[in-house]
Protein backbone atom coordinates (compact mmCIF):
# COMPACT_ATOMS: atom_id res chain seq x y z
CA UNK A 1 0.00 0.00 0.00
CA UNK A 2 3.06 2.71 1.26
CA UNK A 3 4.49 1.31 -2.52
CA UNK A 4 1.83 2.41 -4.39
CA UNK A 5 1.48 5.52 -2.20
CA UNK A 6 4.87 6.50 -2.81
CA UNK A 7 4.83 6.05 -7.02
CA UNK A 8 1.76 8.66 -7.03
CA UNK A 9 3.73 10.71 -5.02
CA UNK A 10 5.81 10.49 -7.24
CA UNK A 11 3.91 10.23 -10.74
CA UNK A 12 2.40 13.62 -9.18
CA UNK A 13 6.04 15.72 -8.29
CA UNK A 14 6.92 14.30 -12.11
CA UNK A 15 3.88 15.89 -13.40
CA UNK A 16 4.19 19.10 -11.56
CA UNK A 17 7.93 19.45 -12.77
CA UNK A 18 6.69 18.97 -16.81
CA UNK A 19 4.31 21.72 -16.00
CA UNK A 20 7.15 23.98 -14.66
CA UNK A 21 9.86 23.32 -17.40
CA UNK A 22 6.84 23.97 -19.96
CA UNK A 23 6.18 27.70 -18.42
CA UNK A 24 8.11 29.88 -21.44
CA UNK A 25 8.28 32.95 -22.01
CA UNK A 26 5.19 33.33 -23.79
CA UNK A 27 3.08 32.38 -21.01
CA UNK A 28 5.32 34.93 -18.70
CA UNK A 29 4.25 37.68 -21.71
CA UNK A 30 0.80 36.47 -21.19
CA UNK A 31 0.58 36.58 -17.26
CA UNK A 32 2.37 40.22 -17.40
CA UNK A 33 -0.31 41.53 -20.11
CA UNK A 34 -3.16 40.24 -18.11
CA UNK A 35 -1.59 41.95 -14.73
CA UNK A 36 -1.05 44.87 -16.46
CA UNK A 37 -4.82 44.98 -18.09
CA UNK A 38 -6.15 43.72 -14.06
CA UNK A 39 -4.26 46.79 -13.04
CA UNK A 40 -6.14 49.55 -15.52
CA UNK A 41 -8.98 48.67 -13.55
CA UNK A 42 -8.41 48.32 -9.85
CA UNK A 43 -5.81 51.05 -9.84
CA UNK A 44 -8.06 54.12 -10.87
CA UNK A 45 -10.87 52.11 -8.43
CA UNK A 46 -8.19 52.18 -5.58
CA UNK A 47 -7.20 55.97 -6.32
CA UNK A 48 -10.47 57.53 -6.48
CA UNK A 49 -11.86 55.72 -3.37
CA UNK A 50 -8.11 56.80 -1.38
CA UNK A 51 -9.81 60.22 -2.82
CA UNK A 52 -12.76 60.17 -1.42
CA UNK A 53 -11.62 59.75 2.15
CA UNK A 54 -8.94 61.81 2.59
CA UNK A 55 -8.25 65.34 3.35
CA UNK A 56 -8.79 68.39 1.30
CA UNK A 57 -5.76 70.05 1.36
CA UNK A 58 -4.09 66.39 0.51
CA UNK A 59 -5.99 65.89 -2.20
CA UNK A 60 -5.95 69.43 -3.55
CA UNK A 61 -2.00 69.02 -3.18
CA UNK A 62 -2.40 66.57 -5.41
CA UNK A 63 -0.72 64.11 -2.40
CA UNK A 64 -3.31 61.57 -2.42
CA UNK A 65 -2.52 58.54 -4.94
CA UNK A 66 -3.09 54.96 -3.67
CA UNK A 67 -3.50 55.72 0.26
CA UNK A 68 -5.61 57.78 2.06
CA UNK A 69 -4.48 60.94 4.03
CA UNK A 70 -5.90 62.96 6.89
CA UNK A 71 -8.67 60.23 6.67
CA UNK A 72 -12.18 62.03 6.98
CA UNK A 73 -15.66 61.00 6.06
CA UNK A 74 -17.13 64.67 5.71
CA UNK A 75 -17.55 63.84 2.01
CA UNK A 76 -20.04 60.61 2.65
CA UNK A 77 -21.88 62.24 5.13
CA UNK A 78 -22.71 65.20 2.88
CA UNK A 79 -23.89 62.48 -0.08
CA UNK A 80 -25.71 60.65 1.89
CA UNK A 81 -27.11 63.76 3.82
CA UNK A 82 -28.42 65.21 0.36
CA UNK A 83 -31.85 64.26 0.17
CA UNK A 84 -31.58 64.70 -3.74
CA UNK A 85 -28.77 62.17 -4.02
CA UNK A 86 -30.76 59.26 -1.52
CA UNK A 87 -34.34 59.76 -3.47
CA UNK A 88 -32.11 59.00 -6.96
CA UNK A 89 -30.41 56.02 -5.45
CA UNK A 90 -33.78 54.84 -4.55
CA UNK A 91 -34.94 55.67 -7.91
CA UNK A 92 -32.51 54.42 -10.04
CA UNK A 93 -32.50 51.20 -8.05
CA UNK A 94 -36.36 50.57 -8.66
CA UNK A 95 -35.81 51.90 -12.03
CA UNK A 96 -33.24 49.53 -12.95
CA UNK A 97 -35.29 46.41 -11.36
CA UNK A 98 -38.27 46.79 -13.99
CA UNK A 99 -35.84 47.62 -16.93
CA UNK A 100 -33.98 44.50 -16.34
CA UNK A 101 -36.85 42.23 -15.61
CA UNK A 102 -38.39 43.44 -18.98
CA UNK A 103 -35.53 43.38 -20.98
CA UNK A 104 -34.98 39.98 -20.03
CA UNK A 105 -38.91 39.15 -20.69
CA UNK A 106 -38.50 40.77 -23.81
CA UNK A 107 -34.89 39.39 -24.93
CA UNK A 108 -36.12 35.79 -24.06
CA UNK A 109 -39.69 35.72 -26.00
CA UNK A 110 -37.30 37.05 -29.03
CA UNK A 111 -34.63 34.70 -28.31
CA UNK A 112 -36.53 30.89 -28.19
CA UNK A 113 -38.44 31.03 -31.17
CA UNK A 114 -35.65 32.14 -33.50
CA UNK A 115 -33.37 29.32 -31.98
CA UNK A 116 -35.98 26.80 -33.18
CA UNK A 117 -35.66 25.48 -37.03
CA UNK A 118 -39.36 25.20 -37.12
CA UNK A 119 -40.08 28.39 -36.89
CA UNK A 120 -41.20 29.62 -40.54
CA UNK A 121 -39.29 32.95 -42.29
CA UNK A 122 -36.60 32.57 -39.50
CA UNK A 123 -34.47 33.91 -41.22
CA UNK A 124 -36.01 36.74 -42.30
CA UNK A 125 -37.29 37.45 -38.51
CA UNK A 126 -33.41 37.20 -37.58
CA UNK A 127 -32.89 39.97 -39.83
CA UNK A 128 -35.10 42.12 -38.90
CA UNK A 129 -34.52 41.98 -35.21
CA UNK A 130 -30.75 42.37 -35.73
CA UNK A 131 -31.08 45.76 -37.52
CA UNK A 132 -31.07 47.98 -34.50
CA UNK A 133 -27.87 46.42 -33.74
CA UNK A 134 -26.18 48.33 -36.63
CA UNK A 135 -28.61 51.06 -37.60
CA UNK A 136 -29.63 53.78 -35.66
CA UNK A 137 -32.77 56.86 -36.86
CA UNK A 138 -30.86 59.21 -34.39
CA UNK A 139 -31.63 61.21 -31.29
CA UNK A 140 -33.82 63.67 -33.18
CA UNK A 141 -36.38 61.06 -34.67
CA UNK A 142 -36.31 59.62 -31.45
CA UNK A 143 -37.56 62.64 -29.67
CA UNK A 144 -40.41 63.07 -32.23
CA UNK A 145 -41.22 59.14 -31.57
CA UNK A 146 -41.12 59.53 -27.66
CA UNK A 147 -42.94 62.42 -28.02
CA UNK A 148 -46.04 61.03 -30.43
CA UNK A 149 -46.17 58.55 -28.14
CA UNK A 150 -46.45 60.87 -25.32
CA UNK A 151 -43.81 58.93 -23.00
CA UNK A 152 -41.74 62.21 -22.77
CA UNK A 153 -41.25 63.23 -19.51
CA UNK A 154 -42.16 60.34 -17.67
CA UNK A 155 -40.97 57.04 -16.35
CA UNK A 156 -41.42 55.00 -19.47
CA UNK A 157 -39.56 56.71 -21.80
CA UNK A 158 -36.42 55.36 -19.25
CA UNK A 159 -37.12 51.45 -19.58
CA UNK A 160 -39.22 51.25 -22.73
CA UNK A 161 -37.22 52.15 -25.68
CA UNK A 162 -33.77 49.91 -24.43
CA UNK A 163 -35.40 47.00 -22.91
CA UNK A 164 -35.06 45.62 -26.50
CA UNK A 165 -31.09 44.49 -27.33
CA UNK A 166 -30.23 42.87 -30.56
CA UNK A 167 -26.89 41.91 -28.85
CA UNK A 168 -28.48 39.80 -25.92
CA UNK A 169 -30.79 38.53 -27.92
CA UNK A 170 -28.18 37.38 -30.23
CA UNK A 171 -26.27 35.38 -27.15
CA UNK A 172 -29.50 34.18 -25.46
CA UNK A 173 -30.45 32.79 -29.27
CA UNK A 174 -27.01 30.95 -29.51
CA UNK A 175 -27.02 29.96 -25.72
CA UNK A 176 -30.34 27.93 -26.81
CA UNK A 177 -29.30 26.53 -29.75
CA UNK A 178 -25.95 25.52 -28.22
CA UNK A 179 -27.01 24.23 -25.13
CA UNK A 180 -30.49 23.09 -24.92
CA UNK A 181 -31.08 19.77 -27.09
CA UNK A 182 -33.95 18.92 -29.28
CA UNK A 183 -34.84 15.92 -28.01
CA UNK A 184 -35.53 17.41 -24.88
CA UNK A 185 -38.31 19.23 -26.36
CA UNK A 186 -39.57 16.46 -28.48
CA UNK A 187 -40.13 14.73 -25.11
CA UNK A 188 -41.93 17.09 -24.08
CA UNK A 189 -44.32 18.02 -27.06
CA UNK A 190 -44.90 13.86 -26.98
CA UNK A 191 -46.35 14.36 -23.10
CA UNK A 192 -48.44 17.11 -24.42
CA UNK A 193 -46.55 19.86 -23.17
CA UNK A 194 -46.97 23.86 -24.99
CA UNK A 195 -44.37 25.84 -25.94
CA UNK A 196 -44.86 27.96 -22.53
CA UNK A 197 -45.19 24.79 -20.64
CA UNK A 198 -41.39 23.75 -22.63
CA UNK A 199 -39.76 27.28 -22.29
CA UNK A 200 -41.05 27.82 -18.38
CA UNK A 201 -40.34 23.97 -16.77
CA UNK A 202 -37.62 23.21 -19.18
CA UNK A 203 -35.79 25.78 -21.36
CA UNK A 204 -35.65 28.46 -18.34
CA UNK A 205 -34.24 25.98 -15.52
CA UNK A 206 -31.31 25.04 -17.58
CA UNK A 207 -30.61 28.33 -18.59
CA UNK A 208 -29.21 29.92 -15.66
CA UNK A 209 -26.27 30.83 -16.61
CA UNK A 210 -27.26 32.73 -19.31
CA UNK A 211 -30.19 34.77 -17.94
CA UNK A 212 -27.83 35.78 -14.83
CA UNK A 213 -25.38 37.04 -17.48
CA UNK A 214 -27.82 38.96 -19.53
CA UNK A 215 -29.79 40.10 -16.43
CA UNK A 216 -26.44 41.99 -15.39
CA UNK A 217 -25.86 43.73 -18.63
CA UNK A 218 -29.04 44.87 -18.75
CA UNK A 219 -28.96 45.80 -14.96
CA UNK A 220 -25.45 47.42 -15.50
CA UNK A 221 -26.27 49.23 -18.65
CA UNK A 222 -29.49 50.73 -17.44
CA UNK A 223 -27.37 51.74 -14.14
CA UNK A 224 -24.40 53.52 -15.85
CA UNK A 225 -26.62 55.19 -18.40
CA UNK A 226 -27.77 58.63 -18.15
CA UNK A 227 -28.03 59.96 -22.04
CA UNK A 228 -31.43 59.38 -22.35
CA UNK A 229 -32.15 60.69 -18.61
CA UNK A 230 -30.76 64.32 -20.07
CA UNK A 231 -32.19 64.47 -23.35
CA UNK A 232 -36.05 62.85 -23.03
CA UNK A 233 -36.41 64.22 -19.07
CA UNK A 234 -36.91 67.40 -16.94
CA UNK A 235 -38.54 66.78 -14.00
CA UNK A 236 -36.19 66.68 -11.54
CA UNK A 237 -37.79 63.66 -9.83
CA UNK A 238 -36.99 61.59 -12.86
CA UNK A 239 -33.48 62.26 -12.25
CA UNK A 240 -31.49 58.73 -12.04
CA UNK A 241 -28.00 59.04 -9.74
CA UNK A 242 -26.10 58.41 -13.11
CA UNK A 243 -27.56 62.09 -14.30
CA UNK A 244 -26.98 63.52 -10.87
CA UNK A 245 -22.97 62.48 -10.57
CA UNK A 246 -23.27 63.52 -14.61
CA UNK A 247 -24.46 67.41 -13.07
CA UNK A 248 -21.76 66.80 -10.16
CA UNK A 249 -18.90 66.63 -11.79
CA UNK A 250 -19.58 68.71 -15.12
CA UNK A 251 -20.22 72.17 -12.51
CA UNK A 252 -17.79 70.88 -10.06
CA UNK A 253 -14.83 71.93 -12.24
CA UNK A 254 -15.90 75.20 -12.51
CA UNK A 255 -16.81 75.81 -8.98
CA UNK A 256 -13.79 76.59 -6.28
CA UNK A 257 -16.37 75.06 -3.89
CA UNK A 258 -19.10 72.57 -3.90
CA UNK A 259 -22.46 71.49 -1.50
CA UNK A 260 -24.56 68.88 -1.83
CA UNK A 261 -26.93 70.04 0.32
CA UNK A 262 -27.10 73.38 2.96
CA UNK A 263 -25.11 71.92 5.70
CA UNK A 264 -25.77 75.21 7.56
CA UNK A 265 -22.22 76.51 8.16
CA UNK A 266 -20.34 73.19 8.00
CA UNK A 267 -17.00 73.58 5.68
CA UNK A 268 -17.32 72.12 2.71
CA UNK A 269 -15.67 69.61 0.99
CA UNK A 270 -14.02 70.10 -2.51
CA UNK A 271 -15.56 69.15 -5.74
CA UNK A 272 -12.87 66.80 -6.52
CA UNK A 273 -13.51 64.73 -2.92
CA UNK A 274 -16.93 65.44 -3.74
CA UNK A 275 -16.81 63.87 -7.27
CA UNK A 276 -14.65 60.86 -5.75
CA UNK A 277 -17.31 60.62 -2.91
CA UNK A 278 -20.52 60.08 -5.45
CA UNK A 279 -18.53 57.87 -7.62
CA UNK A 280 -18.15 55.80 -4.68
CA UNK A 281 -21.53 56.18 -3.44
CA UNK A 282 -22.96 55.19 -7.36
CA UNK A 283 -20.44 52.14 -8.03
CA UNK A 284 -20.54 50.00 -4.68
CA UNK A 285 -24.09 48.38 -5.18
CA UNK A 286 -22.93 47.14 -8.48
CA UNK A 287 -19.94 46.02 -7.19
CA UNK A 288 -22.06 44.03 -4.42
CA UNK A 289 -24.11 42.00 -6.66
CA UNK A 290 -20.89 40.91 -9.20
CA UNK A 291 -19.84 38.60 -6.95
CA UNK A 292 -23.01 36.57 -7.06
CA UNK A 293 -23.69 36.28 -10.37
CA UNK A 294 -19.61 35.80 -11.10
CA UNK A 295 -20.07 32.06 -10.99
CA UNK A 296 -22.54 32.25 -13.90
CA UNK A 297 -20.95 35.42 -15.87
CA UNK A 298 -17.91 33.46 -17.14
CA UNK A 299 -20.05 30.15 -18.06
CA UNK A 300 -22.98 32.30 -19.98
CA UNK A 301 -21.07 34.83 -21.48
CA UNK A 302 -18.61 31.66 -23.56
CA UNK A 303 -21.28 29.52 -23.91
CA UNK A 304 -23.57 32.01 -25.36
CA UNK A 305 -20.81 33.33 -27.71
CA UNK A 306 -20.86 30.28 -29.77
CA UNK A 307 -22.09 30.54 -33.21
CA UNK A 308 -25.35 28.52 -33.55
């Protein structure tokens, strides 16, 4: 038994030293490229959040890189002390529930009956639905269309005209096709089962990883977009916190100082901790649900991409 024990010990310290005289310098190039791309990203993160807790003077000194100084939370309190700022955190967050839920509604009733051969002129359907994807009437037609259909101004005109993408459609279409076998719908229609019956007990179940993928790229693109928010809105409860950190930082350079809200005589912070502050305050909740749905990104997002 100690024998055999020993020559897997073995078999396993050979295998481990192949693996280590096989590392060239490629896969150093590789390793050094990917750290470097990793670091574009968490660095500014890292910078802007050292930022947003440190001192004025530091920061106006220009002192403040990767590490906080004179640590102070003046520039939270004011954010979250802004009544403005809290309703369009609210806002946005109920805003970007219903556009993802009917985005994905949308993007799956599009999705399931163009990944099906039976489905007559699917080609032609295909087509159609993929235009928006490459073509684009403008923001001008688009006013007069938001506007005949008398959504200006309101909440609609903020989920209704994106809940529709030609690019999730597209991956959700291939993720089906890919993924999701025939026979196990041939099963089904044998038992008797509908198309809703097929698509809600069987199609939906084993497509998890794909509707968590899709879910946050609709949920992060509806969060980080404020275009539409500025041109088709002016009520200033309609105002998402995208728009409002938008407003922040586009006056902030031009002011010497900057207030949230009338703190009655407190100093104020400066626009640049300010700016660094409501970044902050905007990016944590989507950094809070990534690491739920990671497990699924990675397996929906390559599956998906496969050409059906």
């Amino acid at each position: 038994m100690s024998k055999n024990k020993k020559t897997s010990e073995e078999s396993v310290a050979a295998g481990g030293a192949r693996a280590i005289n096989k590392f060239r310098v490629g896969d150093f190039i590789m390793m050094a490229v990917v750290v470097l791309l990793c670091a574009t990203c968490v660095l500014p993160f890292i910078h802007v959040a050292a930022k947003s807790i440190s001192g004025n003077a530091a920061v106006m000194g220009k002192s403040v890189y990767f590490w906080p100084k004179d640590i102070t939370f003046e520039a939270y309190a004011r954010v979250f002390g802004d009544d403005s700022m809290t309703y369009s955190m609210g806002f946005s967050v109920v805003i970007t529930l219903i556009f993802t839920i009917l985005g994905m509604l949308v993007c799956t009733c599009a999705a399931y009956p163009l990944s099906k051969k039976r489905l007559k002129g699917k080609q032609f359907f295909t087509f159609i639905l993929m235009v928006p994807m490459y073509f684009s009437a403008g923001i001008i037609p688009q006013y007069l269309l938001y506007f005949d259909l008398n959504i200006l101004d309101t909440v609609w005109v903020l989920i209704f005209p994106l809940i529709y993408s030609p690019y999730n459609m597209l991956i959700m279409k291939n993720f089906f096709q890919s993924t999701i076998p025939d026979s196990l719908e041939e099963s089904a229609f044998l038992d008797g089962a509908t198309n809703f019956q097929i698509l809600g007990h069987i199609i939906l179940p084993l497509s998890k990883p794909i509707i968590a993928t899709l879910s946050l790229f609709y949920a992060v693109g509806r969060w980080n977009s404020y275009a539409d928010n500025m041109y088709y809105t002016r009520d200033s409860k309609l105002k998402m916190i995208q728009y409002k950190l938008y407003q922040l930082v586009a006056s902030a350079s031009e002011a010497q100082t900057a207030s949230l809200a009338d703190t009655g005589g407190v100093s104020q912070s400066t626009p640049e901790v300010l700016q660094a502050a409501s970044i902050m305050f905007v990016t944590i909740p989507i950094i809070i649900i990534y690491p739920f749905l990671q497990k699924y990104f990675v397996q929906g997002t390559m599956i998906g991409a496969v050409k059906g």
